[in-house]
ModelCIF file with pLDDT and N, C-alpha, C, O atoms, coordinates in Angstrom:
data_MODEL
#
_entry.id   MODEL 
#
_entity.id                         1 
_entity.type                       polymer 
_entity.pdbx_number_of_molecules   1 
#
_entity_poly.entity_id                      1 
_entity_poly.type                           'polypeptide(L)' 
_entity_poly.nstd_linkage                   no 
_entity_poly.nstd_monomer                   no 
_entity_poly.pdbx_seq_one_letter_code       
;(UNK)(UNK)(UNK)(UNK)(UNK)(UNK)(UNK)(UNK)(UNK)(UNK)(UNK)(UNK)(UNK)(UNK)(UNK)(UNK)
(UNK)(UNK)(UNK)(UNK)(UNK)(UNK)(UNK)(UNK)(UNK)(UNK)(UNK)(UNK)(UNK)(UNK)(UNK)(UNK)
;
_entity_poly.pdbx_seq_one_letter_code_can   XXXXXXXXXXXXXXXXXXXXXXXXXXXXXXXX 
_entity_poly.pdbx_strand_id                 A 
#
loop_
_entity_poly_seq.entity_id 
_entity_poly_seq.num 
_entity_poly_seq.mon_id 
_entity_poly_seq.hetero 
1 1  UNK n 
1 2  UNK n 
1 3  UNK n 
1 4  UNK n 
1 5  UNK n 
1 6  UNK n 
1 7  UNK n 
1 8  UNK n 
1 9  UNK n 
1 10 UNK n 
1 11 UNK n 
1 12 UNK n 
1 13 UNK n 
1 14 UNK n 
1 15 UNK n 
1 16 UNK n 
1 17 UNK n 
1 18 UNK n 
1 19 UNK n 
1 20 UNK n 
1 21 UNK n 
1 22 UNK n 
1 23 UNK n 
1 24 UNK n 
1 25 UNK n 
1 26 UNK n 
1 27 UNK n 
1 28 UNK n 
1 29 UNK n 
1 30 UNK n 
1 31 UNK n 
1 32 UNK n 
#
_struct_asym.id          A 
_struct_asym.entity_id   1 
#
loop_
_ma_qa_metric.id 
_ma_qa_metric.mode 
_ma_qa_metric.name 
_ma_qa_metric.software_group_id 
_ma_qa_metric.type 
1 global pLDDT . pLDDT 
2 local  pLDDT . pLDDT 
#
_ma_qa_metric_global.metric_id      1 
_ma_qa_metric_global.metric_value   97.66 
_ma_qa_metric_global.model_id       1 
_ma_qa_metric_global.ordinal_id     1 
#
loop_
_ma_qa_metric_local.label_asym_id 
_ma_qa_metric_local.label_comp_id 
_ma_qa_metric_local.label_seq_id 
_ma_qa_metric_local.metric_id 
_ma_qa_metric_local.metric_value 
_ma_qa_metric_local.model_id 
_ma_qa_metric_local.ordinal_id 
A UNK 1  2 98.00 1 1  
A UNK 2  2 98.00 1 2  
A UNK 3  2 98.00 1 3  
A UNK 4  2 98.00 1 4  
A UNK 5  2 97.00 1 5  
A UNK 6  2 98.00 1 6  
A UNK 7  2 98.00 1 7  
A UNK 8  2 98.00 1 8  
A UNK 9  2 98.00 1 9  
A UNK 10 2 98.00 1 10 
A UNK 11 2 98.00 1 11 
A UNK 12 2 98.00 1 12 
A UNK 13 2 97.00 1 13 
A UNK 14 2 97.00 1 14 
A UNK 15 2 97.00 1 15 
A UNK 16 2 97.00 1 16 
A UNK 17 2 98.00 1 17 
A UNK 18 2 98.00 1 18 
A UNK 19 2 98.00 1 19 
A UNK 20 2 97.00 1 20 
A UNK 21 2 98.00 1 21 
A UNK 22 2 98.00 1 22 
A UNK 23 2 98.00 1 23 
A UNK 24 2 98.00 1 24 
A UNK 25 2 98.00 1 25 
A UNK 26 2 98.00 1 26 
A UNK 27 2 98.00 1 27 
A UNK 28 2 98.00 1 28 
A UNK 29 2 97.00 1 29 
A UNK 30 2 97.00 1 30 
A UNK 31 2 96.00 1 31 
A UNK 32 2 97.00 1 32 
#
loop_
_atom_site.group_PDB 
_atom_site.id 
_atom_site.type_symbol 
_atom_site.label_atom_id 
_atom_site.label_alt_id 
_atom_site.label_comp_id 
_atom_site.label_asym_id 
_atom_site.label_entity_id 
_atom_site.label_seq_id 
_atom_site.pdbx_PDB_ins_code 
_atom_site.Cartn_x 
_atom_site.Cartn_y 
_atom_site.Cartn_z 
_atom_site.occupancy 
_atom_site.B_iso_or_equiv 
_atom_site.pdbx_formal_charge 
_atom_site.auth_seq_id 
_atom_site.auth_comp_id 
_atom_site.auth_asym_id 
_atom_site.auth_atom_id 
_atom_site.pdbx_PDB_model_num 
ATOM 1   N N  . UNK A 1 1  ? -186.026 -121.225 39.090 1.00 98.00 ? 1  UNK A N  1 
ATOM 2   C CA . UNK A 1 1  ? -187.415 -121.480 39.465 1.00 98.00 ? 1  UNK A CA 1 
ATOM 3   C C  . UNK A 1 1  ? -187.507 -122.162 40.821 1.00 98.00 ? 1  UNK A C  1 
ATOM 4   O O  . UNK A 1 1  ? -188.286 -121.708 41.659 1.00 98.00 ? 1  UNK A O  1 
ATOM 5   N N  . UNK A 1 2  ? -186.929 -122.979 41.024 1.00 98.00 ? 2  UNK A N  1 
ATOM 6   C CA . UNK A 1 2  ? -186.736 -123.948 42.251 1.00 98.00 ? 2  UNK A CA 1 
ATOM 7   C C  . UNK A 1 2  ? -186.570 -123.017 43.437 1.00 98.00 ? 2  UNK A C  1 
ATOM 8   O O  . UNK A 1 2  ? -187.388 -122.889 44.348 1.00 98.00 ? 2  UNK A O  1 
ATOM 9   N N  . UNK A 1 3  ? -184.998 -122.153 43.271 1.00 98.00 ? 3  UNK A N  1 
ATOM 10  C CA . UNK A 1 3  ? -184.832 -121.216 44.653 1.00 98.00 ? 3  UNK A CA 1 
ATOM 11  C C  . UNK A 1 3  ? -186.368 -120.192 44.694 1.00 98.00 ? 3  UNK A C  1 
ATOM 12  O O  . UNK A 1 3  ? -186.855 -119.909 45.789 1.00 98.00 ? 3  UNK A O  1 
ATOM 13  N N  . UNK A 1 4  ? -186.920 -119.780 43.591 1.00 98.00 ? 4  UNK A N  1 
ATOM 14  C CA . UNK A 1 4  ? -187.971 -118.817 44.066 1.00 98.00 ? 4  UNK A CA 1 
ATOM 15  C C  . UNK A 1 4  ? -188.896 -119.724 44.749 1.00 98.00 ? 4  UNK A C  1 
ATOM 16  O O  . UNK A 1 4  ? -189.590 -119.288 45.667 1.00 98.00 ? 4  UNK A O  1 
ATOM 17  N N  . UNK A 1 5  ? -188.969 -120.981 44.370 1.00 97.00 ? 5  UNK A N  1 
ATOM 18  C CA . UNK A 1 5  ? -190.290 -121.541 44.739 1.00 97.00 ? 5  UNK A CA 1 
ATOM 19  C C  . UNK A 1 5  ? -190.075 -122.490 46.276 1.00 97.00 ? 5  UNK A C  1 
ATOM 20  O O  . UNK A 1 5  ? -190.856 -123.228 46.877 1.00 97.00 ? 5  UNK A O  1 
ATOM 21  N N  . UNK A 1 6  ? -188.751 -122.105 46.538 1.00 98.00 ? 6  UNK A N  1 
ATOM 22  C CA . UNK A 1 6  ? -188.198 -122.974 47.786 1.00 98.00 ? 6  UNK A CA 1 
ATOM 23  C C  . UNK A 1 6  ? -188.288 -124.716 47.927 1.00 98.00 ? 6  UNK A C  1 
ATOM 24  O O  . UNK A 1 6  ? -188.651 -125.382 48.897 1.00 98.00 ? 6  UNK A O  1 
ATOM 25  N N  . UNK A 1 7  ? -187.744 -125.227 46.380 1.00 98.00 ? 7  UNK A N  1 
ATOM 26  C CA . UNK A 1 7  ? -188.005 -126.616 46.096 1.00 98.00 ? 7  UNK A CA 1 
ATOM 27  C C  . UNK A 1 7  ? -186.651 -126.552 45.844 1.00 98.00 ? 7  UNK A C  1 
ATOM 28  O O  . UNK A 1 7  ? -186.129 -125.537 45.384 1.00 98.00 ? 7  UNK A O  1 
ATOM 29  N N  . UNK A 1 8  ? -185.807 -127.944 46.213 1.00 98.00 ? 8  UNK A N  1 
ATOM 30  C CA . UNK A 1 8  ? -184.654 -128.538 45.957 1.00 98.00 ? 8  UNK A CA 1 
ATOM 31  C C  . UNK A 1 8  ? -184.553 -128.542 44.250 1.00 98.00 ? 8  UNK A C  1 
ATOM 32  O O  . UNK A 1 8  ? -185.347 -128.022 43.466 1.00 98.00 ? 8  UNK A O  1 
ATOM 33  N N  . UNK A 1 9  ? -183.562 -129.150 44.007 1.00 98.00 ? 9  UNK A N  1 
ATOM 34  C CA . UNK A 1 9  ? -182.816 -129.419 42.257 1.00 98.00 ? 9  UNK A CA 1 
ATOM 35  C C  . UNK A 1 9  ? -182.259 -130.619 43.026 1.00 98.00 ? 9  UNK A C  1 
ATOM 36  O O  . UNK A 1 9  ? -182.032 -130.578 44.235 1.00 98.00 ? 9  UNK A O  1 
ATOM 37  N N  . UNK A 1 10 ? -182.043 -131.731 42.220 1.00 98.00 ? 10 UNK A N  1 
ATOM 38  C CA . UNK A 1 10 ? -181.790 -132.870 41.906 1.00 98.00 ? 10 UNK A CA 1 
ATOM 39  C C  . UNK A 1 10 ? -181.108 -132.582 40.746 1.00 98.00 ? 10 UNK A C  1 
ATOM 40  O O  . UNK A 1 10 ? -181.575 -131.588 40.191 1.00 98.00 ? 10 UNK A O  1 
ATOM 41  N N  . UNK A 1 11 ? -179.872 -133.246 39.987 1.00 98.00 ? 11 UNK A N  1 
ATOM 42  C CA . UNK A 1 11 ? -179.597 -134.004 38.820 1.00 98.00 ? 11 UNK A CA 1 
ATOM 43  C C  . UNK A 1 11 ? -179.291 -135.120 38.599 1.00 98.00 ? 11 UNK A C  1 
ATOM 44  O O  . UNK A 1 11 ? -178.407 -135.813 39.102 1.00 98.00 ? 11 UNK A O  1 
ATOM 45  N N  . UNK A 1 12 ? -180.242 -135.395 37.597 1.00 98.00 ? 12 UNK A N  1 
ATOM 46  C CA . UNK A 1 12 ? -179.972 -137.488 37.127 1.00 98.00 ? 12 UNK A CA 1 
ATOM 47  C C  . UNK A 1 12 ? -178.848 -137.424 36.809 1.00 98.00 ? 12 UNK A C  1 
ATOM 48  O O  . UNK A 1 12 ? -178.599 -136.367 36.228 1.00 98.00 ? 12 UNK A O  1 
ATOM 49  N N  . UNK A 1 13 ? -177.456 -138.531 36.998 1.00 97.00 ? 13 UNK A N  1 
ATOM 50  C CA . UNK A 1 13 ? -176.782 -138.927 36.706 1.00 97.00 ? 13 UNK A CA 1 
ATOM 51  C C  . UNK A 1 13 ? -175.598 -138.363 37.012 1.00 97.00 ? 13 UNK A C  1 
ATOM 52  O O  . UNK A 1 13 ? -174.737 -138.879 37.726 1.00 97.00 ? 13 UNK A O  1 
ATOM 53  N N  . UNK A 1 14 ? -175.530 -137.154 36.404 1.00 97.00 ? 14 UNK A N  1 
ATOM 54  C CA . UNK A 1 14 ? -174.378 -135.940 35.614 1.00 97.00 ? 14 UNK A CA 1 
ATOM 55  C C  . UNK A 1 14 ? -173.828 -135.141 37.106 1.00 97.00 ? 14 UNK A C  1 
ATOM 56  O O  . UNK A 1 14 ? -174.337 -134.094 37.506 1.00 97.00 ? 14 UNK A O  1 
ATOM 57  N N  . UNK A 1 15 ? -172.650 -135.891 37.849 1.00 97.00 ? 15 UNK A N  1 
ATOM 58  C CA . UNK A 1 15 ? -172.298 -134.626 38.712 1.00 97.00 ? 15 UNK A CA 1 
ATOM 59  C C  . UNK A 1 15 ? -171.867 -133.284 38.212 1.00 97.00 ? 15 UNK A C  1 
ATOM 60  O O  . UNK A 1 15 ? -172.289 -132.221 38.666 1.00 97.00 ? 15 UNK A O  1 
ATOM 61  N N  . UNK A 1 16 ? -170.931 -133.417 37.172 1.00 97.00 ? 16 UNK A N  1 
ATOM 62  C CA . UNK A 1 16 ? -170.766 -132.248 36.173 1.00 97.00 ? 16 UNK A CA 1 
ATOM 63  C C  . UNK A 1 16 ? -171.814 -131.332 36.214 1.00 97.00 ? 16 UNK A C  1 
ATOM 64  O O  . UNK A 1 16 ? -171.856 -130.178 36.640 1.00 97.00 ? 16 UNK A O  1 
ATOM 65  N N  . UNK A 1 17 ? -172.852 -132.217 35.575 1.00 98.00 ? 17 UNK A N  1 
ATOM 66  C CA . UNK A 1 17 ? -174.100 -131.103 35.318 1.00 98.00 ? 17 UNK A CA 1 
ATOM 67  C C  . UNK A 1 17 ? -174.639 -130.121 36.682 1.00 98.00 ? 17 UNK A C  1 
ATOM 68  O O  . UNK A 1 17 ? -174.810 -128.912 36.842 1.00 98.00 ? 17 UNK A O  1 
ATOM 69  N N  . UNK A 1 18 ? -174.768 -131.102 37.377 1.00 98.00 ? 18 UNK A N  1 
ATOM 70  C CA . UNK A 1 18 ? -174.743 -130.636 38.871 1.00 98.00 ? 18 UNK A CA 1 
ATOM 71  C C  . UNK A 1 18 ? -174.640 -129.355 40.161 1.00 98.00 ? 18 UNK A C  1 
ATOM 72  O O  . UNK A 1 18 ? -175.246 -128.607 40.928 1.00 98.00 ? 18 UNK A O  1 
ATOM 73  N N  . UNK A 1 19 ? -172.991 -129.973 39.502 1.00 98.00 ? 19 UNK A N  1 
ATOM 74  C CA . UNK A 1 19 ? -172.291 -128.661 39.853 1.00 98.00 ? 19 UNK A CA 1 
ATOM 75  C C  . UNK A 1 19 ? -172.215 -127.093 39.279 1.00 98.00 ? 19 UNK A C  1 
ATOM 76  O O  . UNK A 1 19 ? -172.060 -125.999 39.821 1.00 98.00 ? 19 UNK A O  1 
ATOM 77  N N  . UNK A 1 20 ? -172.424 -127.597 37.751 1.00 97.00 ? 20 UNK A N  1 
ATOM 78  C CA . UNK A 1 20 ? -172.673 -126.569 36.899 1.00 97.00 ? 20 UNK A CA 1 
ATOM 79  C C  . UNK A 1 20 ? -174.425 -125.350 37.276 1.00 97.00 ? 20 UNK A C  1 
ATOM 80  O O  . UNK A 1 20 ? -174.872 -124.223 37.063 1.00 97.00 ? 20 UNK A O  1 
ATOM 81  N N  . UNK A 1 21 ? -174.656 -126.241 37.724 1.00 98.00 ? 21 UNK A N  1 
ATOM 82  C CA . UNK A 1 21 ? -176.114 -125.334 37.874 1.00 98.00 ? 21 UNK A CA 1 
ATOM 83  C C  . UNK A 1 21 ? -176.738 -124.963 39.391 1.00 98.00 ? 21 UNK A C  1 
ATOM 84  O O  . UNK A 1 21 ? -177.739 -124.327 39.720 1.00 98.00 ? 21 UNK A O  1 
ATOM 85  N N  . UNK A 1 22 ? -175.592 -125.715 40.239 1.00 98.00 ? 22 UNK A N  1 
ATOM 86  C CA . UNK A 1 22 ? -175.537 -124.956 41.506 1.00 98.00 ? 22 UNK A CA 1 
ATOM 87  C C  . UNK A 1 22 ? -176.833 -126.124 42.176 1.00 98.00 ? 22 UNK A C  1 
ATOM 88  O O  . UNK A 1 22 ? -177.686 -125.657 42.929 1.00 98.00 ? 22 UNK A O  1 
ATOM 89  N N  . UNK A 1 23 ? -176.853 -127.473 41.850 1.00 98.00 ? 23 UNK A N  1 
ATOM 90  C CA . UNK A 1 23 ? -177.768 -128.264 42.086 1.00 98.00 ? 23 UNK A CA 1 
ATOM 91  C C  . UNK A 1 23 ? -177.673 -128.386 43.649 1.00 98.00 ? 23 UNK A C  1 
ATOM 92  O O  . UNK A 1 23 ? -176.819 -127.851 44.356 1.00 98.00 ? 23 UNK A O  1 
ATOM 93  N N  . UNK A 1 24 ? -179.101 -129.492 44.209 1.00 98.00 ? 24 UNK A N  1 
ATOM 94  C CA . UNK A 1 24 ? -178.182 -129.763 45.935 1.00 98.00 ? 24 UNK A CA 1 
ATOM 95  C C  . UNK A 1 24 ? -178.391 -131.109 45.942 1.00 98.00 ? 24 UNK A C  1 
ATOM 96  O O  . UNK A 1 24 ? -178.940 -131.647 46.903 1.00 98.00 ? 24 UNK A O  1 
ATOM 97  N N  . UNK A 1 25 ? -177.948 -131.841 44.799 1.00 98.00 ? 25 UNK A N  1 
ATOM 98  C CA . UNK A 1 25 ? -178.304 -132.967 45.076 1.00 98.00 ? 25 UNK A CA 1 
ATOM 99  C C  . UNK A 1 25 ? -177.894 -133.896 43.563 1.00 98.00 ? 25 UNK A C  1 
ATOM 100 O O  . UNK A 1 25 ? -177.365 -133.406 42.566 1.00 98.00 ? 25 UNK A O  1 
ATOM 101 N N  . UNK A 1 26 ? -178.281 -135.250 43.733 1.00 98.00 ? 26 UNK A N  1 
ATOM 102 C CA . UNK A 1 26 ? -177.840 -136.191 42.959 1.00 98.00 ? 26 UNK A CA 1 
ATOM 103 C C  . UNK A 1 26 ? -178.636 -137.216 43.112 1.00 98.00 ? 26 UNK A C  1 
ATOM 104 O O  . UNK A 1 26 ? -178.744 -137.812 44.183 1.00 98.00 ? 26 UNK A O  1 
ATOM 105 N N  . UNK A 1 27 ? -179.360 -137.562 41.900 1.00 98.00 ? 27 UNK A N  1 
ATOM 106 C CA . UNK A 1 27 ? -180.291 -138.892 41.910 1.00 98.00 ? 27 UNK A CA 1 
ATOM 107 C C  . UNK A 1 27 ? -179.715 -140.022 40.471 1.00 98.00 ? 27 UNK A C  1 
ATOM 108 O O  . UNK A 1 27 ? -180.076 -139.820 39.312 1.00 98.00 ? 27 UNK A O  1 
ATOM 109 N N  . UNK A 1 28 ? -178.805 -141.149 40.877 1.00 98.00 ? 28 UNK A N  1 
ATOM 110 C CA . UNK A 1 28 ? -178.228 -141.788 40.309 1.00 98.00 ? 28 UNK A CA 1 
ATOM 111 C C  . UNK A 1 28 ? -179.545 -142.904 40.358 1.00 98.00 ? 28 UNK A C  1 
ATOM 112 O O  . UNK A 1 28 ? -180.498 -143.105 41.111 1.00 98.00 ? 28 UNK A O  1 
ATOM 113 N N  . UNK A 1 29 ? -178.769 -143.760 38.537 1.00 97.00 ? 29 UNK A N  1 
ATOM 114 C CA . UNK A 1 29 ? -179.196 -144.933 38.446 1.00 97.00 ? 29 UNK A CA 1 
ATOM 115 C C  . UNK A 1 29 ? -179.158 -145.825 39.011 1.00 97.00 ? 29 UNK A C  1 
ATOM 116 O O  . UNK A 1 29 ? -178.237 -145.917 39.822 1.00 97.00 ? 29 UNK A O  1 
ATOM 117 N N  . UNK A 1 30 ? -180.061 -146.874 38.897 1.00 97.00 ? 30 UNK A N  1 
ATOM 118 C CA . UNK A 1 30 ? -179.578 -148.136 39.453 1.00 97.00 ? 30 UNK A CA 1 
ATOM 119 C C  . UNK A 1 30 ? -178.909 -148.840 39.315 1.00 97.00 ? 30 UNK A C  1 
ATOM 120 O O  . UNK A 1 30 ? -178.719 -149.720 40.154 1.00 97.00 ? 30 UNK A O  1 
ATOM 121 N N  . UNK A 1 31 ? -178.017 -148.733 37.781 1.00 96.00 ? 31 UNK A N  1 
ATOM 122 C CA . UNK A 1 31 ? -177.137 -149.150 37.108 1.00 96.00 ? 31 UNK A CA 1 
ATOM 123 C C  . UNK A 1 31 ? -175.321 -148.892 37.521 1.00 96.00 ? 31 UNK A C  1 
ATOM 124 O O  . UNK A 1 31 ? -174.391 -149.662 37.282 1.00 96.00 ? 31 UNK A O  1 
ATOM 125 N N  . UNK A 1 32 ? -175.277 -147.190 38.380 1.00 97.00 ? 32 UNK A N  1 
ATOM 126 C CA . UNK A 1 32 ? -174.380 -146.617 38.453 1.00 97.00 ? 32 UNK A CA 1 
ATOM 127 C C  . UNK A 1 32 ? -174.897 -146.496 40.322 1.00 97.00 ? 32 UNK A C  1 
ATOM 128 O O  . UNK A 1 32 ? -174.194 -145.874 41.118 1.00 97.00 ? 32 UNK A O  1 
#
């Protein structure tokens, strides 16, 4: 949805997840 709509992907936390879904980005806690 994002590439059709020409909006970035973010994933909370999970670089794993991340990478897995071809994300461009990473929005960590404040904790981590």
């Amino acid at each position: 949805a994002t590439h059709e709509a020409g909006v970035e992907l973010l994933v909370g936390k999970d670089a794993d997840l991340a990478d897995a879904v071809s994300a461009d980005g990473l929005h960590l806690p404040e904790r981590e």
